[in-house]
Protein backbone atom coordinates (compact mmCIF):
# COMPACT_ATOMS: atom_id res chain seq x y z
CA UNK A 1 -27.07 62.21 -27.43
CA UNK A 2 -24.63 64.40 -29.18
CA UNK A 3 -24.25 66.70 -26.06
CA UNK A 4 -23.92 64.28 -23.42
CA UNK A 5 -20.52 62.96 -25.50
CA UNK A 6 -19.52 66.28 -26.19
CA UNK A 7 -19.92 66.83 -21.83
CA UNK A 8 -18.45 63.79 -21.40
CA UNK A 9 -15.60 64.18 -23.35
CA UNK A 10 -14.96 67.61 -21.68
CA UNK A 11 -15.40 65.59 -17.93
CA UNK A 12 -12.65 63.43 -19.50
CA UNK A 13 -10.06 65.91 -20.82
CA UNK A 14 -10.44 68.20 -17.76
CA UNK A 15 -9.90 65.12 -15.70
CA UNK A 16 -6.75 64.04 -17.97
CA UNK A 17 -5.46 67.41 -17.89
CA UNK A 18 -6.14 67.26 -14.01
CA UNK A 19 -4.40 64.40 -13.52
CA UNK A 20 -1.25 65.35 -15.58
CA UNK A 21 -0.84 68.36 -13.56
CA UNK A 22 -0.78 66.32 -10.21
CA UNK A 23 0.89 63.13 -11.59
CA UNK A 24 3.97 65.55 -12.72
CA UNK A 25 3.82 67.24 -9.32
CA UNK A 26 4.38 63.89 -7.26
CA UNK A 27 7.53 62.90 -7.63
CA UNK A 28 7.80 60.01 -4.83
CA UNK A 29 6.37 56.55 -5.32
CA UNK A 30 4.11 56.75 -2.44
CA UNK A 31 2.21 59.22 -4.42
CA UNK A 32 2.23 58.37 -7.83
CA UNK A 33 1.07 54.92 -7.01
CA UNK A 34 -2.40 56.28 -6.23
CA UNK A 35 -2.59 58.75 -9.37
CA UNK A 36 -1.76 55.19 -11.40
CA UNK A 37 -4.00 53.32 -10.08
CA UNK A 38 -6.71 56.15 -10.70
CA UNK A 39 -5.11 57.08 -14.02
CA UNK A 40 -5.46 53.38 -15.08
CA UNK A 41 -9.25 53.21 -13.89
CA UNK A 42 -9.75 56.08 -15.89
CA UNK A 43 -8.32 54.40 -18.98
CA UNK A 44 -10.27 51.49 -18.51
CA UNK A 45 -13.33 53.46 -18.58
CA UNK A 46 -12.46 55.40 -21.78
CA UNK A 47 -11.23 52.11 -23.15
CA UNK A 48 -14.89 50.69 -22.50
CA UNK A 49 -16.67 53.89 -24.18
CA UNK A 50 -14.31 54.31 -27.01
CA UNK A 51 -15.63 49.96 -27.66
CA UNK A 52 -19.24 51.50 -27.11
CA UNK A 53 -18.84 54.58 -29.83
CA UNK A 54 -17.04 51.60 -31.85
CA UNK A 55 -20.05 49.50 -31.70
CA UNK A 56 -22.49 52.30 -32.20
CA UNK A 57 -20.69 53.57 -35.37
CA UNK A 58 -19.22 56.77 -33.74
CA UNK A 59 -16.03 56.45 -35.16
CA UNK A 60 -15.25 60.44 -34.83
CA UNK A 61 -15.89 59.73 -31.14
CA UNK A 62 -13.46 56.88 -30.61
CA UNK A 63 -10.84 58.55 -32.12
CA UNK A 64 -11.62 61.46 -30.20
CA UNK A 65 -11.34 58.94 -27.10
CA UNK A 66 -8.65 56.98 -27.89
CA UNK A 67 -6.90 60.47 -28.28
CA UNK A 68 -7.56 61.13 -23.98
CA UNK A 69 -6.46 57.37 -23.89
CA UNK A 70 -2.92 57.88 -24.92
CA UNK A 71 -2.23 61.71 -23.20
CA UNK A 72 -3.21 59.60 -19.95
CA UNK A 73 -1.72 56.69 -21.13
CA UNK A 74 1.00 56.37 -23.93
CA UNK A 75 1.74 53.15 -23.79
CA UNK A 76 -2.01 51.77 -24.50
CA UNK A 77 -0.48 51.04 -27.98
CA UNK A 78 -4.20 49.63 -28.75
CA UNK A 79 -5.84 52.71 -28.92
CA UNK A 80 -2.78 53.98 -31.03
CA UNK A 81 -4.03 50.99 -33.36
CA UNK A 82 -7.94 51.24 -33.62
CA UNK A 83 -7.71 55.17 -34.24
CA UNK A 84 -5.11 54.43 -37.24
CA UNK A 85 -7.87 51.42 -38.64
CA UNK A 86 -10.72 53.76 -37.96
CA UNK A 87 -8.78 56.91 -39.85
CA UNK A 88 -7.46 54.83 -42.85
CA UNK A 89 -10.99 52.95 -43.02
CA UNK A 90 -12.46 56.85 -43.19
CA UNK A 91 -10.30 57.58 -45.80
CA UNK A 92 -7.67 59.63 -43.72
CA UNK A 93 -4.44 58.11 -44.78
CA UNK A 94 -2.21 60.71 -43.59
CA UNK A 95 -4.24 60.38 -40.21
CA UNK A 96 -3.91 56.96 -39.64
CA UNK A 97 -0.30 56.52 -40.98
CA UNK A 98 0.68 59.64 -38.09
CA UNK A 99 -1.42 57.19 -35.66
CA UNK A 100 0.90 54.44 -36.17
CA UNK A 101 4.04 56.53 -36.58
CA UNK A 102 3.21 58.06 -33.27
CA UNK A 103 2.48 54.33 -31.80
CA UNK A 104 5.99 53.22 -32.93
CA UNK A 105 7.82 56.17 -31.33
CA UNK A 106 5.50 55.97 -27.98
CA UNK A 107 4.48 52.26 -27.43
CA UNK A 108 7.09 50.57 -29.78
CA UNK A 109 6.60 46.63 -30.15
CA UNK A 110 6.14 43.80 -32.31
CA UNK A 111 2.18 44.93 -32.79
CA UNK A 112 2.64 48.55 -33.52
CA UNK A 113 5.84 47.94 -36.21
CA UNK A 114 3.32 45.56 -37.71
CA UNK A 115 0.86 47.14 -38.14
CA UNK A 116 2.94 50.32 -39.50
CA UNK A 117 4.25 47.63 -41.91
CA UNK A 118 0.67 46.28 -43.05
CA UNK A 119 -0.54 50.00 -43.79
CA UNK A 120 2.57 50.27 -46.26
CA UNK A 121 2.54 46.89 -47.61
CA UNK A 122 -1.92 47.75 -48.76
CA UNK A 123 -0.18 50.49 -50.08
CA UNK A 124 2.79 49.00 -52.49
CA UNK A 125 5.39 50.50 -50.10
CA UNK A 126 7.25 47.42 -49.48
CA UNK A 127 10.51 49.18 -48.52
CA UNK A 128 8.65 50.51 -45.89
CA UNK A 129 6.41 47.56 -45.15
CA UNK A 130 9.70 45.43 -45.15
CA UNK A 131 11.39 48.10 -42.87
CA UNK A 132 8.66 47.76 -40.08
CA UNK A 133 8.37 43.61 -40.26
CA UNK A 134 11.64 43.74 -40.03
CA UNK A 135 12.00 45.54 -36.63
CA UNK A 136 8.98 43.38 -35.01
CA UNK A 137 10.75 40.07 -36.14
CA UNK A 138 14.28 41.10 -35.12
CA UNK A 139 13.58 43.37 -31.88
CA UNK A 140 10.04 42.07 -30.59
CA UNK A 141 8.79 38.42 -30.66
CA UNK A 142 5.79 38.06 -33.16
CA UNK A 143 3.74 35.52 -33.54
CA UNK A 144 4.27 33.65 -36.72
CA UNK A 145 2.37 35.56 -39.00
CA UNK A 146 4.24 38.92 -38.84
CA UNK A 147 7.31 36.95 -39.96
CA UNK A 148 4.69 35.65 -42.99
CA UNK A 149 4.23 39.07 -43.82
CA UNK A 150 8.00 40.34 -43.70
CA UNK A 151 8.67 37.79 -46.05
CA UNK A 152 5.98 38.77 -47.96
CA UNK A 153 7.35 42.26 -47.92
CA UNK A 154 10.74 40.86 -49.04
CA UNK A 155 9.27 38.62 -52.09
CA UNK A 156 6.79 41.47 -53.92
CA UNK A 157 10.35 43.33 -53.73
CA UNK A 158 12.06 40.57 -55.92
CA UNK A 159 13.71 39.14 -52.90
CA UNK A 160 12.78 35.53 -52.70
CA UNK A 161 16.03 34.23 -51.76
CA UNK A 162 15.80 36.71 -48.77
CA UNK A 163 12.30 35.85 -48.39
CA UNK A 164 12.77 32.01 -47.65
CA UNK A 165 15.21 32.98 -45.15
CA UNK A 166 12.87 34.79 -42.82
CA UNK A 167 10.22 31.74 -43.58
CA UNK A 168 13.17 28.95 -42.41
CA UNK A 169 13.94 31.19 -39.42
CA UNK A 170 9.72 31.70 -38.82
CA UNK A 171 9.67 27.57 -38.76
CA UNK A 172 12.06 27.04 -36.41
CA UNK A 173 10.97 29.26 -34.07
CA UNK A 174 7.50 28.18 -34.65
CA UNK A 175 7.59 24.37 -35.60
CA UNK A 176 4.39 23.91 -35.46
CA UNK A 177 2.73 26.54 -37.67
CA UNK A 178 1.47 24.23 -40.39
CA UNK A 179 0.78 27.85 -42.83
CA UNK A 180 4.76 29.25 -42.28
CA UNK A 181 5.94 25.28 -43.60
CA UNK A 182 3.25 25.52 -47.10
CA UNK A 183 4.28 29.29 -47.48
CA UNK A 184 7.76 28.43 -47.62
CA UNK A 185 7.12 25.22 -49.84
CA UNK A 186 5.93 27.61 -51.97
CA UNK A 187 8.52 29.85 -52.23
CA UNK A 188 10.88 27.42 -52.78
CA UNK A 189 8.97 26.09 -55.66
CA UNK A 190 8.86 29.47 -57.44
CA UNK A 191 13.10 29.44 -57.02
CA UNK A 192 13.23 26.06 -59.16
């Protein structure tokens, strides 16, 4: 079993490295098109085997795929995401922490600054956490709990004033979200 991953990983990364060659030799649209298209059937495939190792409990594996993933594909900010989860779960801070660094700087949006934030605010950072809410809820469009957790970030800081700002701004972008209304109710009970 072990040897047909190891093959298949070196079918993969020849093929990646295969394809970067000819993808940066093509210049004109007419050519590229076809390398994306094959490029993106190519991620789709690792995508499904890196599930498959996840499933399986081959962790080292997905990583290792997810890694092929985003040389082919940097944008795929998912696999940026499920490596940094599988490292930190593993006990590799510094691995997953570089993860979601590099998924800031290479497929920046409102998931990857979240999740950047969420592995500082487990951690007690919430300078840092508050930093990296604060960019998905002011450059991105999260869904309302990101803007839960920035002003979560903002409150364990001693910043409840600041805190019930974000949650009045979170409300009336999201009216509806019944959780942002009783989160804020709260904070402004602990003010009193």
């Amino acid at each position: 079993m072990r040897q047909g991953k190891n093959m298949l990983l070196f079918c993969v990364a020849g093929g990646g490295a295969l394809w970067l060659l000819l993808f940066s030799s093509f210049q004109s649209k007419e050519m590229r098109e076809p390398l994306l298209e094959v490029r993106d059937r190519l991620v789709d495939y690792l995508w499904e085997r890196s599930d498959d190792c996840w499933h399986q409990g081959e962790y080292e594996y997905c990583i290792k795929i997810n890694r092929l993933i985003v040389i082919l594909d940097p944008s795929f900010v998912e696999a940026y995401l499920t490596s940094a989860w599988l490292a930190d779960s593993l006990g590799r801070e510094e691995e997953a922490e570089s993860w979601l660094k590099e998924a800031v700087e290479k497929a920046p949006g409102w998931e990857a600054y979240s999740d950047l934030g969420l592995f500082y605010l487990n951690r007690k950072n919430y300078t840092k956490a508050e930093e990296n809410y604060k960019k998905a809820c002011r450059e991105y469009s999260p869904p309302p709990f990101v803007w839960r957790m920035y002003a979560h970030s903002l409150r364990h800081q001693g910043k409840l004033r600041e805190a019930i700002e974000v949650l009045e701004e979170a409300v009336k972008k999201f009216p509806d979200d019944l959780v942002t209304k009783h989160i804020l109710e709260k904070f402004k009970s602990e003010v009193k």
